[in-house]
PDB file of N, CA and C in Angstrom:
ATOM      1  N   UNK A   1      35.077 -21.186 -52.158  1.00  0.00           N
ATOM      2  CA  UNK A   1      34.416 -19.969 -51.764  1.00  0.00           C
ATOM      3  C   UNK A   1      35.258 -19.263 -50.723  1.00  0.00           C
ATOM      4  N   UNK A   2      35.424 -18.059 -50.600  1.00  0.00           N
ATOM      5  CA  UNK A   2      36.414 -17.039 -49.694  1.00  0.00           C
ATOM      6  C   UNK A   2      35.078 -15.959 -49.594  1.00  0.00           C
ATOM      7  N   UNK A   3      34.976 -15.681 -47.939  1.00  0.00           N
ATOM      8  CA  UNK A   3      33.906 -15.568 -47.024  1.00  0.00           C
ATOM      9  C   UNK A   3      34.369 -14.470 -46.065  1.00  0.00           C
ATOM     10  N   UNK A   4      33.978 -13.093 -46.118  1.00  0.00           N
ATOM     11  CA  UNK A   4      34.353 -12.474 -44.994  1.00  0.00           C
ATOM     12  C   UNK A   4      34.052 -12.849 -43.556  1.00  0.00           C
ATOM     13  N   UNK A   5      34.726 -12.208 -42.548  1.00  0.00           N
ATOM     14  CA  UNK A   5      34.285 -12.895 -41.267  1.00  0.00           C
ATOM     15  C   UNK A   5      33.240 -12.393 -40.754  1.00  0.00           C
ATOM     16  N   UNK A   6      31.945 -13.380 -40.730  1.00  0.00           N
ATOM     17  CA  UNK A   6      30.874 -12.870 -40.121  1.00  0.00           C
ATOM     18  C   UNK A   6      30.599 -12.310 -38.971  1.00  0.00           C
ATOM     19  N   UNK A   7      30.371 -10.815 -38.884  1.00  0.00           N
ATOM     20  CA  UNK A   7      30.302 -10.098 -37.474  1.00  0.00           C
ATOM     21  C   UNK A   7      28.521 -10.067 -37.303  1.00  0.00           C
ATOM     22  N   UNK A   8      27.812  -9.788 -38.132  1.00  0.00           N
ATOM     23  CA  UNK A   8      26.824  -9.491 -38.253  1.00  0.00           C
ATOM     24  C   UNK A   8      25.553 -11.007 -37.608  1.00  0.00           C
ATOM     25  N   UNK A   9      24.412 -10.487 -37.109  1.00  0.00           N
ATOM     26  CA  UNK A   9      23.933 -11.611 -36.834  1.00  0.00           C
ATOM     27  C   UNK A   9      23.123 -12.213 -37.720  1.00  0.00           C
ATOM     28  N   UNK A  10      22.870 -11.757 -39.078  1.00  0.00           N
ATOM     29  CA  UNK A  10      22.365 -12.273 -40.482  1.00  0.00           C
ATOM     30  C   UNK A  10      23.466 -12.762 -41.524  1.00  0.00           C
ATOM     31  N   UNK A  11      23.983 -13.522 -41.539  1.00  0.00           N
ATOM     32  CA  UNK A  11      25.331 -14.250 -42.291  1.00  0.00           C
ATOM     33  C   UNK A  11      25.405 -13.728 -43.512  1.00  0.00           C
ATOM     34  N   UNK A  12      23.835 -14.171 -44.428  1.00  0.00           N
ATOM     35  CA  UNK A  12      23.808 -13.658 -45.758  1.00  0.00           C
ATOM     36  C   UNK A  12      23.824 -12.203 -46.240  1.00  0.00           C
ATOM     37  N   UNK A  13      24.074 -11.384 -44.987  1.00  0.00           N
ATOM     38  CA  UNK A  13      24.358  -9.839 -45.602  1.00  0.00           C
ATOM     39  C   UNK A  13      26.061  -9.633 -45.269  1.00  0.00           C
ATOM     40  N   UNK A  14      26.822 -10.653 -45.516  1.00  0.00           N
ATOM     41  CA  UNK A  14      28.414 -10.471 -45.362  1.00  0.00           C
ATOM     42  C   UNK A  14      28.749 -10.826 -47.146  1.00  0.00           C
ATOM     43  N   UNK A  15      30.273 -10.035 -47.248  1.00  0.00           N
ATOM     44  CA  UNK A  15      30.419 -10.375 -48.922  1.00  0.00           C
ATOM     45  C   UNK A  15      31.110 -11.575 -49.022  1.00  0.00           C
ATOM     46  N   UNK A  16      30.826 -12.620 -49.667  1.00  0.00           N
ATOM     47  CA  UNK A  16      31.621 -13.618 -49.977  1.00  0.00           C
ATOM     48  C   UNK A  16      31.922 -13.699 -51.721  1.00  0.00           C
ATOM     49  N   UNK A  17      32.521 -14.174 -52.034  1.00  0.00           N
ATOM     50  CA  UNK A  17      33.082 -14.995 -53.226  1.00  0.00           C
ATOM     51  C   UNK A  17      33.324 -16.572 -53.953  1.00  0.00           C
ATOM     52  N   UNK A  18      32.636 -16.750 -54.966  1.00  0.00           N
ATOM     53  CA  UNK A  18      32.881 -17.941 -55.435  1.00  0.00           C
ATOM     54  C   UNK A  18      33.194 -18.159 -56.939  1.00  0.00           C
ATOM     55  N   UNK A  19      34.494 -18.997 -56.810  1.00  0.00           N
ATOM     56  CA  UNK A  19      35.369 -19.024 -57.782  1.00  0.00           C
ATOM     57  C   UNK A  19      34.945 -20.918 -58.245  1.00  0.00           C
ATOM     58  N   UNK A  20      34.802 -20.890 -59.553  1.00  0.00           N
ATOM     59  CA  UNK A  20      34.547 -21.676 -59.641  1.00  0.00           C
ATOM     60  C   UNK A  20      34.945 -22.950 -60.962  1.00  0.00           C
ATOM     61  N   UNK A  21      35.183 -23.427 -61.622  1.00  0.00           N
ATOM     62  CA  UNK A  21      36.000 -24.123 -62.531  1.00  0.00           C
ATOM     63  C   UNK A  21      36.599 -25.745 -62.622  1.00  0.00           C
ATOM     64  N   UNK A  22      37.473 -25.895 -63.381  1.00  0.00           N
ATOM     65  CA  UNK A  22      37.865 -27.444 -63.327  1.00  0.00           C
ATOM     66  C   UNK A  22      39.345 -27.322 -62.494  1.00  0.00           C
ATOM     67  N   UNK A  23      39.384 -28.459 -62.014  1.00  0.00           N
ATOM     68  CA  UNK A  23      40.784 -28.562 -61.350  1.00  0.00           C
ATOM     69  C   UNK A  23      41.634 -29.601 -62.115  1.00  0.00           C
ATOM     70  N   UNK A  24      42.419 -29.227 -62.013  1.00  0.00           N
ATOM     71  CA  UNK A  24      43.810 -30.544 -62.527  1.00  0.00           C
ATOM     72  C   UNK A  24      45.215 -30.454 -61.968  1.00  0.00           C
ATOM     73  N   UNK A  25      45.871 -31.607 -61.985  1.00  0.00           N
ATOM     74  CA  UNK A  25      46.674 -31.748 -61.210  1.00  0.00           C
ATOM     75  C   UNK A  25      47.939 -31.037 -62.305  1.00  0.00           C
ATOM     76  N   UNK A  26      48.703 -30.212 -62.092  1.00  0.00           N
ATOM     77  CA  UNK A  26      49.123 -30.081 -62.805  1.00  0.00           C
ATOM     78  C   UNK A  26      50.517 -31.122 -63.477  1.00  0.00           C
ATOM     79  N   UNK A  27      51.225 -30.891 -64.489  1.00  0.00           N
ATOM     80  CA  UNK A  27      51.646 -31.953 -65.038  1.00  0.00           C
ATOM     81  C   UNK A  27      53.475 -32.128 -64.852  1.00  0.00           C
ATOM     82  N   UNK A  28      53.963 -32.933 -65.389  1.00  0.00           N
ATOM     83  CA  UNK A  28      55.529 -33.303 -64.682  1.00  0.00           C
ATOM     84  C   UNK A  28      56.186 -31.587 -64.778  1.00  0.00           C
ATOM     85  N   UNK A  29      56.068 -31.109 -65.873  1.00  0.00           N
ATOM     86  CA  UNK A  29      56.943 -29.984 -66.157  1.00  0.00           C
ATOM     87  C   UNK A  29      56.590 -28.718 -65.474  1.00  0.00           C
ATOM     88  N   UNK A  30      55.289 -28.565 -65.079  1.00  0.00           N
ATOM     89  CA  UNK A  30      54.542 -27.106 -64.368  1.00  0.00           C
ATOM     90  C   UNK A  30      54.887 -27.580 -62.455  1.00  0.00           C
ATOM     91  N   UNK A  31      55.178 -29.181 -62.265  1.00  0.00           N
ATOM     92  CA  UNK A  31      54.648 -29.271 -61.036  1.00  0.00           C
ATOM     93  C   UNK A  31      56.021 -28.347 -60.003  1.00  0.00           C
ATOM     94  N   UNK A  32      56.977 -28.546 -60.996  1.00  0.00           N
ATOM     95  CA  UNK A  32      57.632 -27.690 -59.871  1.00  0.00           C
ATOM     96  C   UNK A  32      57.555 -26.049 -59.723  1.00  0.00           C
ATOM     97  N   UNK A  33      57.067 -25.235 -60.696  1.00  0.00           N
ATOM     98  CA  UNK A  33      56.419 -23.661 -60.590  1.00  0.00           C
ATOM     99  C   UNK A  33      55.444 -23.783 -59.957  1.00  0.00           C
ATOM    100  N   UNK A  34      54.765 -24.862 -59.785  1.00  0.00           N
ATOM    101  CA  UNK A  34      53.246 -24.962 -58.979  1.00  0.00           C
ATOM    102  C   UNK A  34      53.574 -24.897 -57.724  1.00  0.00           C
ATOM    103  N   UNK A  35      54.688 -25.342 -57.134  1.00  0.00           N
ATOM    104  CA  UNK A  35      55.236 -25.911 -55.539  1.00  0.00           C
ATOM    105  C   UNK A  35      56.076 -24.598 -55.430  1.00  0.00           C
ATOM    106  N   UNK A  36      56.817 -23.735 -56.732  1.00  0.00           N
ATOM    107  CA  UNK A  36      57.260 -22.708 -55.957  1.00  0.00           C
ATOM    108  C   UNK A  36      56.342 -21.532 -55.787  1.00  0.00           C
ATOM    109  N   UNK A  37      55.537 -21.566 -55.917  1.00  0.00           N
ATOM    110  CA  UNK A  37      54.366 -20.427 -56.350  1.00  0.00           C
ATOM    111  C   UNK A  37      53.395 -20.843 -55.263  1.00  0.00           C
ATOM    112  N   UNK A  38      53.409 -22.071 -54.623  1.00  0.00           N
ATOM    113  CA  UNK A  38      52.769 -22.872 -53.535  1.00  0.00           C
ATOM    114  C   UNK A  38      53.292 -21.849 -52.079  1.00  0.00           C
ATOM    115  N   UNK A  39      54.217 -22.006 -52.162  1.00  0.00           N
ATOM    116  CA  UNK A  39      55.420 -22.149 -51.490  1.00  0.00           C
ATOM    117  C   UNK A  39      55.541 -20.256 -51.028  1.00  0.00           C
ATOM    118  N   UNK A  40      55.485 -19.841 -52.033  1.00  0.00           N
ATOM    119  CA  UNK A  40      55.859 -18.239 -52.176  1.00  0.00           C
ATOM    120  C   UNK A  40      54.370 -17.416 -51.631  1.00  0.00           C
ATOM    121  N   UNK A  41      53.496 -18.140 -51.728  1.00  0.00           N
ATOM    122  CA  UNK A  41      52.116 -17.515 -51.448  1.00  0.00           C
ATOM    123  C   UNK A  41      51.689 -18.114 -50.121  1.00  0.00           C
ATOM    124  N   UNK A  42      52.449 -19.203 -49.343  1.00  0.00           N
ATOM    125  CA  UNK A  42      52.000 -19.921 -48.180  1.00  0.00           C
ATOM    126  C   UNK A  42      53.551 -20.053 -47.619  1.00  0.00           C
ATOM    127  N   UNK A  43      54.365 -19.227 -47.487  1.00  0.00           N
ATOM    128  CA  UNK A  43      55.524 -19.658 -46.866  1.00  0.00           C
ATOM    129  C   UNK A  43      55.601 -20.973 -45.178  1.00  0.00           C
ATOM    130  N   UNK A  44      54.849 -21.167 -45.064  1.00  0.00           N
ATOM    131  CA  UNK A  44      54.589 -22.081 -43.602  1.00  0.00           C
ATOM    132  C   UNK A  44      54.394 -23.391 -44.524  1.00  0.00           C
ATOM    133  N   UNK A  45      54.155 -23.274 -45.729  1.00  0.00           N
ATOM    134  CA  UNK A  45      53.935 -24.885 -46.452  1.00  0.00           C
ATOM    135  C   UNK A  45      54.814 -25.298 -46.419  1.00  0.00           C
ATOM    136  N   UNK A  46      56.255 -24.893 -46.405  1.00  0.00           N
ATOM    137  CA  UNK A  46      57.361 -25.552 -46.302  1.00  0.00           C
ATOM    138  C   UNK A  46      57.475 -26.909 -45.421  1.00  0.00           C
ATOM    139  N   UNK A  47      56.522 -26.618 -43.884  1.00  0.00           N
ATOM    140  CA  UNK A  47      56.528 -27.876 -43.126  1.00  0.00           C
ATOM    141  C   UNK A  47      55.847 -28.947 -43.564  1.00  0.00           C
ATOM    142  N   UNK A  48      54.725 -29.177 -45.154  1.00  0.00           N
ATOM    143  CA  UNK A  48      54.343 -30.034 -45.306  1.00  0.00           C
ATOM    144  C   UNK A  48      53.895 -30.041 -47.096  1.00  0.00           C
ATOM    145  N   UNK A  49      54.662 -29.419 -47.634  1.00  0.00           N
ATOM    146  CA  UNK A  49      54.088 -29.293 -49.422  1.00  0.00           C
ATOM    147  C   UNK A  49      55.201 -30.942 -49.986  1.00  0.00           C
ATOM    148  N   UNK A  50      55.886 -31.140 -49.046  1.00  0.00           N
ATOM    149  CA  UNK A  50      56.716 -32.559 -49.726  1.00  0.00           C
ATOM    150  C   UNK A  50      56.130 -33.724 -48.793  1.00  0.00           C
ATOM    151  N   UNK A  51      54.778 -33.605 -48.158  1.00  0.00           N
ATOM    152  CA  UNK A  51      54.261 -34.520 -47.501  1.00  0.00           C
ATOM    153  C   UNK A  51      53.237 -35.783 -48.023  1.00  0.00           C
ATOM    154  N   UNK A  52      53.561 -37.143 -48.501  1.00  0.00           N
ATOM    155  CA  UNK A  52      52.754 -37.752 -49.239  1.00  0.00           C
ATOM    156  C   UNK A  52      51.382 -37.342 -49.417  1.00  0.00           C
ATOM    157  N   UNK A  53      51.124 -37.002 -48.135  1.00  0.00           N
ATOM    158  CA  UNK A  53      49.511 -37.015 -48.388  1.00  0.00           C
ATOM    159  C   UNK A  53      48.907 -35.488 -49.077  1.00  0.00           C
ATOM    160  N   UNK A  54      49.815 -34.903 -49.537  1.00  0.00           N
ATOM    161  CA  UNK A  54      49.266 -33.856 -49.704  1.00  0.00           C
ATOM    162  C   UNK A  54      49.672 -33.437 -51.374  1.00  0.00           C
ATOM    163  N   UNK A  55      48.911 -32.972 -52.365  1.00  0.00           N
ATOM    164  CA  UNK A  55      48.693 -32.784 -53.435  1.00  0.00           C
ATOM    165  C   UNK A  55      48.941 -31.289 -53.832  1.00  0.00           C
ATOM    166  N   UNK A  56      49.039 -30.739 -54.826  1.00  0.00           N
ATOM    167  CA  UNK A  56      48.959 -29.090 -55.284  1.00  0.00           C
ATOM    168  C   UNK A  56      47.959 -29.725 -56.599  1.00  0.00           C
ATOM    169  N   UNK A  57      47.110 -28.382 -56.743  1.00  0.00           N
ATOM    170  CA  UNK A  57      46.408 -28.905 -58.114  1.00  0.00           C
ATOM    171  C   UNK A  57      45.577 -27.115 -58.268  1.00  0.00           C
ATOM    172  N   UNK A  58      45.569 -27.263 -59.746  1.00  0.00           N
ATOM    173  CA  UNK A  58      45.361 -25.945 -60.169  1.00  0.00           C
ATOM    174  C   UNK A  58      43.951 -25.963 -60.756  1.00  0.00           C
ATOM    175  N   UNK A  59      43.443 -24.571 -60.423  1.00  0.00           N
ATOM    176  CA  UNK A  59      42.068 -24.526 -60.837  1.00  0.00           C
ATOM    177  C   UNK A  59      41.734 -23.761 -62.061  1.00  0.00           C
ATOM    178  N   UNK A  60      41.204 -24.073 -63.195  1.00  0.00           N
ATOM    179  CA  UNK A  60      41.168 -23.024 -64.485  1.00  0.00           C
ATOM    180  C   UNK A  60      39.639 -22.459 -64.236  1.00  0.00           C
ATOM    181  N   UNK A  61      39.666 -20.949 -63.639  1.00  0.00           N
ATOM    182  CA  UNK A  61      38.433 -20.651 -63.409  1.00  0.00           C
ATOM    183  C   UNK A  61      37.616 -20.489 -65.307  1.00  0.00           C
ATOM    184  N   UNK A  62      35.965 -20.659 -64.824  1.00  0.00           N
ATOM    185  CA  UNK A  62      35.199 -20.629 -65.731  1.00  0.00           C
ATOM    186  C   UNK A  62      34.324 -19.470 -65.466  1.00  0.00           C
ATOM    187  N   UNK A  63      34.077 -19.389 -64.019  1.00  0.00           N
ATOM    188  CA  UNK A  63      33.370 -18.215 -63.880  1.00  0.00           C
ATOM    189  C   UNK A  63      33.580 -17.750 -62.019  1.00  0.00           C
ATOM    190  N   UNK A  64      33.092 -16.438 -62.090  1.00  0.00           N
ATOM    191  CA  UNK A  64      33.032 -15.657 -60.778  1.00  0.00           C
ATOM    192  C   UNK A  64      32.038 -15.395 -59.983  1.00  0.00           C
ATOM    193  N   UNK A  65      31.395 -15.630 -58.435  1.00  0.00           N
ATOM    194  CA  UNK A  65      29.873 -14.627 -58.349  1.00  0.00           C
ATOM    195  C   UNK A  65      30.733 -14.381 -57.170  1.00  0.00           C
ATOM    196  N   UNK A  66      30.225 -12.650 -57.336  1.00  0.00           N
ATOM    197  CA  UNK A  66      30.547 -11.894 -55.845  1.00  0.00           C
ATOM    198  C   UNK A  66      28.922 -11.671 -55.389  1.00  0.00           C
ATOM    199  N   UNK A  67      29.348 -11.804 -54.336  1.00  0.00           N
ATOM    200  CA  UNK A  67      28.076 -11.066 -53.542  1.00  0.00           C
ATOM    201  C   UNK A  67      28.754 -10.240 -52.179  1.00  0.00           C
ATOM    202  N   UNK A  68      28.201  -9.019 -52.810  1.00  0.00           N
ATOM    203  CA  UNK A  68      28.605  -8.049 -51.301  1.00  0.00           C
ATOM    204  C   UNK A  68      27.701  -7.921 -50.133  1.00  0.00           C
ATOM    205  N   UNK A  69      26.683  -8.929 -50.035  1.00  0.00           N
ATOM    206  CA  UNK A  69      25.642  -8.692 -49.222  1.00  0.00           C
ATOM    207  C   UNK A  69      24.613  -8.521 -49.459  1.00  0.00           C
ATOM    208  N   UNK A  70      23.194  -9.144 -49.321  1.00  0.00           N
ATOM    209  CA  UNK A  70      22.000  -9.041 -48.928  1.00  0.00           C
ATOM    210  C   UNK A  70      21.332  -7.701 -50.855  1.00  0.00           C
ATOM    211  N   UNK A  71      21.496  -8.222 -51.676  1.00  0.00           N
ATOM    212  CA  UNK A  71      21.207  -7.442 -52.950  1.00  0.00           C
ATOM    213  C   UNK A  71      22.114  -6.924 -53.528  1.00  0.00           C
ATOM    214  N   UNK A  72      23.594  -7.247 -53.567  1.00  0.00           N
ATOM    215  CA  UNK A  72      24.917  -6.498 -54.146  1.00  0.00           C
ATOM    216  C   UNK A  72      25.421  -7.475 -54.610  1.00  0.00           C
ATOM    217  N   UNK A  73      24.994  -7.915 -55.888  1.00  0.00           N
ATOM    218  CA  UNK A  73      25.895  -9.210 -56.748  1.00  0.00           C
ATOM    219  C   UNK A  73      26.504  -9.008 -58.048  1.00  0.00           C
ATOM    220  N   UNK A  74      27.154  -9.739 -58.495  1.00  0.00           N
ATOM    221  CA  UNK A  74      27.751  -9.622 -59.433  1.00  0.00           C
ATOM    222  C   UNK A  74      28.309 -10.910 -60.628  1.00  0.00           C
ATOM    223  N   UNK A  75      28.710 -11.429 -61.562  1.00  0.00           N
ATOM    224  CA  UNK A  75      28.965 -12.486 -61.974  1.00  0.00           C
ATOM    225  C   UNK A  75      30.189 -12.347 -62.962  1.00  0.00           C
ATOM    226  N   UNK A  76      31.170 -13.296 -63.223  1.00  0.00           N
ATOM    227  CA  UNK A  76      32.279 -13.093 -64.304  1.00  0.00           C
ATOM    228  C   UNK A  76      32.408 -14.454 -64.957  1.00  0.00           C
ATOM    229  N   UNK A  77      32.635 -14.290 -66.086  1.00  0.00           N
ATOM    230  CA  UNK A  77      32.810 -15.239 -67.139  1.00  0.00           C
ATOM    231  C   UNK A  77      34.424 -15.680 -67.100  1.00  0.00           C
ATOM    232  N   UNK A  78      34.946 -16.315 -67.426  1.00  0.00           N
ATOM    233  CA  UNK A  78      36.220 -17.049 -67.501  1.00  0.00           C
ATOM    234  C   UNK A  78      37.224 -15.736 -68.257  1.00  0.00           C
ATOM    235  N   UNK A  79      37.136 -15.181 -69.749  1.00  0.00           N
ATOM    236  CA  UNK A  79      37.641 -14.343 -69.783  1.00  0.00           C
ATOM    237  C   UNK A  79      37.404 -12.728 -69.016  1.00  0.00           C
ATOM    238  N   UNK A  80      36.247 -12.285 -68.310  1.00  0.00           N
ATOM    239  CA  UNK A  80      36.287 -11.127 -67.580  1.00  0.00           C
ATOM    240  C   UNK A  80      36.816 -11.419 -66.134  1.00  0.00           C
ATOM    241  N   UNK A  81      37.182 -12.568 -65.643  1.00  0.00           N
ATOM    242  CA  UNK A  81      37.910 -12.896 -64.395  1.00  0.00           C
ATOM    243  C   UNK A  81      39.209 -12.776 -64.746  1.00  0.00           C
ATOM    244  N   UNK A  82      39.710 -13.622 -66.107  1.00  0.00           N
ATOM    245  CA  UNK A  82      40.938 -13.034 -66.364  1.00  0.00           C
ATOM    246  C   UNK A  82      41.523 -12.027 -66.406  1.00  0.00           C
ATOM    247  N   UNK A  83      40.818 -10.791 -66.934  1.00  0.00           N
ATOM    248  CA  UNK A  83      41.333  -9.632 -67.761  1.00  0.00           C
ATOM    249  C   UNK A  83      41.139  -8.044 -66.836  1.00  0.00           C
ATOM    250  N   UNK A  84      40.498  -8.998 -65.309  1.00  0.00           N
ATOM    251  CA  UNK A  84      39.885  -8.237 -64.147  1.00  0.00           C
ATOM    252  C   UNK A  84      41.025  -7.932 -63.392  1.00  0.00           C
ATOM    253  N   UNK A  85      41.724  -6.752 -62.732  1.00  0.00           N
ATOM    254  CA  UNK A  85      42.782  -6.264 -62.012  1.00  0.00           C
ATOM    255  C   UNK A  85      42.166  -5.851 -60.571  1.00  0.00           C
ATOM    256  N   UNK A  86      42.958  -6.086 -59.771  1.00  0.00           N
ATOM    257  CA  UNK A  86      42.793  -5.776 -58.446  1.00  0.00           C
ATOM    258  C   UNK A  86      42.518  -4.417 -58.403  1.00  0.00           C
ATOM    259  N   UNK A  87      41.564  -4.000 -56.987  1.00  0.00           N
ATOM    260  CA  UNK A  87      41.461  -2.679 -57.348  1.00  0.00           C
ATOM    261  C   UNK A  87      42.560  -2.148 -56.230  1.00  0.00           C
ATOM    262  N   UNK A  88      42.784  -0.744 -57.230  1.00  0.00           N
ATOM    263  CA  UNK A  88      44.457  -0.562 -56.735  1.00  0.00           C
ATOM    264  C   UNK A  88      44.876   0.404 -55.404  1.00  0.00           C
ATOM    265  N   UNK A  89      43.240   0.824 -54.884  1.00  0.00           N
ATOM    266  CA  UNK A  89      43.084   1.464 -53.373  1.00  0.00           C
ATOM    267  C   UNK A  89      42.614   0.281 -52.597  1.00  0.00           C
ATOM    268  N   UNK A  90      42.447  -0.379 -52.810  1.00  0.00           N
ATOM    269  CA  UNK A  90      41.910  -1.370 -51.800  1.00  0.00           C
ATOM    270  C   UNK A  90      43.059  -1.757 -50.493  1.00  0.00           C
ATOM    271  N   UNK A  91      44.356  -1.527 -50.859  1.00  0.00           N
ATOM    272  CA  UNK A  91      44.917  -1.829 -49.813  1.00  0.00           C
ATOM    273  C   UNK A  91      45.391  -0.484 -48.739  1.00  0.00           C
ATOM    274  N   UNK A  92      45.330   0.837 -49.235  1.00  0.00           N
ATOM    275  CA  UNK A  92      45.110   1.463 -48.813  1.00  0.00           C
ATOM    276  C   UNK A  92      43.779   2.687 -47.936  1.00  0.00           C
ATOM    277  N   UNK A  93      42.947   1.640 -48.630  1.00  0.00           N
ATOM    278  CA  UNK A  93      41.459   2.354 -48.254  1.00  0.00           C
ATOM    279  C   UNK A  93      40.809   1.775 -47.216  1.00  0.00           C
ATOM    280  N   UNK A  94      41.336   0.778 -46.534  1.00  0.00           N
ATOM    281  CA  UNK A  94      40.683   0.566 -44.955  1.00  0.00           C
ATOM    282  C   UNK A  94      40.342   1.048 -43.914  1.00  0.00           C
ATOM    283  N   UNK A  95      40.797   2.691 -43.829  1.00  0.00           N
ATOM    284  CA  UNK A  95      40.076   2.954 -42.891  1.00  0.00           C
ATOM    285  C   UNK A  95      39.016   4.640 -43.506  1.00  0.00           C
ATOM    286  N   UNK A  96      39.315   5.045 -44.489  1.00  0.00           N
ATOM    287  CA  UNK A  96      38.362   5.495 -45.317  1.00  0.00           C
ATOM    288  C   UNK A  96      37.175   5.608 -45.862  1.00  0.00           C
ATOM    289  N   UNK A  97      37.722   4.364 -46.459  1.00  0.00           N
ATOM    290  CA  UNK A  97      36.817   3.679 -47.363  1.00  0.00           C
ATOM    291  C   UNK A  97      36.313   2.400 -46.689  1.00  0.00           C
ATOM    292  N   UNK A  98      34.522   2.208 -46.072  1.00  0.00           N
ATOM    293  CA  UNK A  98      33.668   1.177 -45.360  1.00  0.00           C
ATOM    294  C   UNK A  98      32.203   0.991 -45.983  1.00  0.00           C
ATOM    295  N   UNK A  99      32.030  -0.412 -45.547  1.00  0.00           N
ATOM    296  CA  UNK A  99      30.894  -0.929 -46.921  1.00  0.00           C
ATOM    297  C   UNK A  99      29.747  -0.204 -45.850  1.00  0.00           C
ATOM    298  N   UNK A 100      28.748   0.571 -46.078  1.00  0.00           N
ATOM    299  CA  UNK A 100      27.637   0.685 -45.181  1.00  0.00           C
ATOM    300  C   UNK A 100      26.478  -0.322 -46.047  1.00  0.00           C
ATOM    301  N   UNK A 101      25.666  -0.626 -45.275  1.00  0.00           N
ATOM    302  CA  UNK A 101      24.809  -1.625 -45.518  1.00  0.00           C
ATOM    303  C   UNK A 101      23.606  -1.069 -44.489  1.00  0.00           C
TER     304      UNK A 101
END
């Protein structure tokens, strides 16, 4: 689950996300795209992605629930999570664009 940071003093009116599916470790031939793709998205893993105790393992989502807060939900199936694109103002719309609630 990935959880905005709660400012508010009612928790359940913040948007969170839950991604949800099977995990597996991935296998001899993927494990090294897994560690560079590890690696490329967490550059600080470098101090510990070759550390025994620590694993990479991939998740095949099955389904999605957003909730934007307190009656704003939503749900995705395995192929509409796939076939779903970032939205493409979002990184520019922060100070514009604000959730009122």
């Amino acid at each position: 689950m990935v959880a905005a940071p709660v400012e508010e003093a009612y928790p359940v009116s913040s948007g969170r996300v839950t991604v949800a599916g099977r995990v597996r470790r991935p296998d001899a031939g993927a494990a090294g795209a897994a560690r560079a793709a590890h690696l490329a998205a967490v550059p600080s893993a470098e101090l510990y992605v070759d550390f025994p105790a620590f694993s990479l393992w991939a998740l095949r989502v099955e389904r999605a629930r957003w909730v934007g807060g307190y009656g704003r939900m939503a749900s995705a199936d395995a192929r509409d999570y796939a076939s779903a694109e970032p939205d493409p103002v979002a990184g520019a719309a922060a100070g514009p664009v604000r959730s009122h609630t």
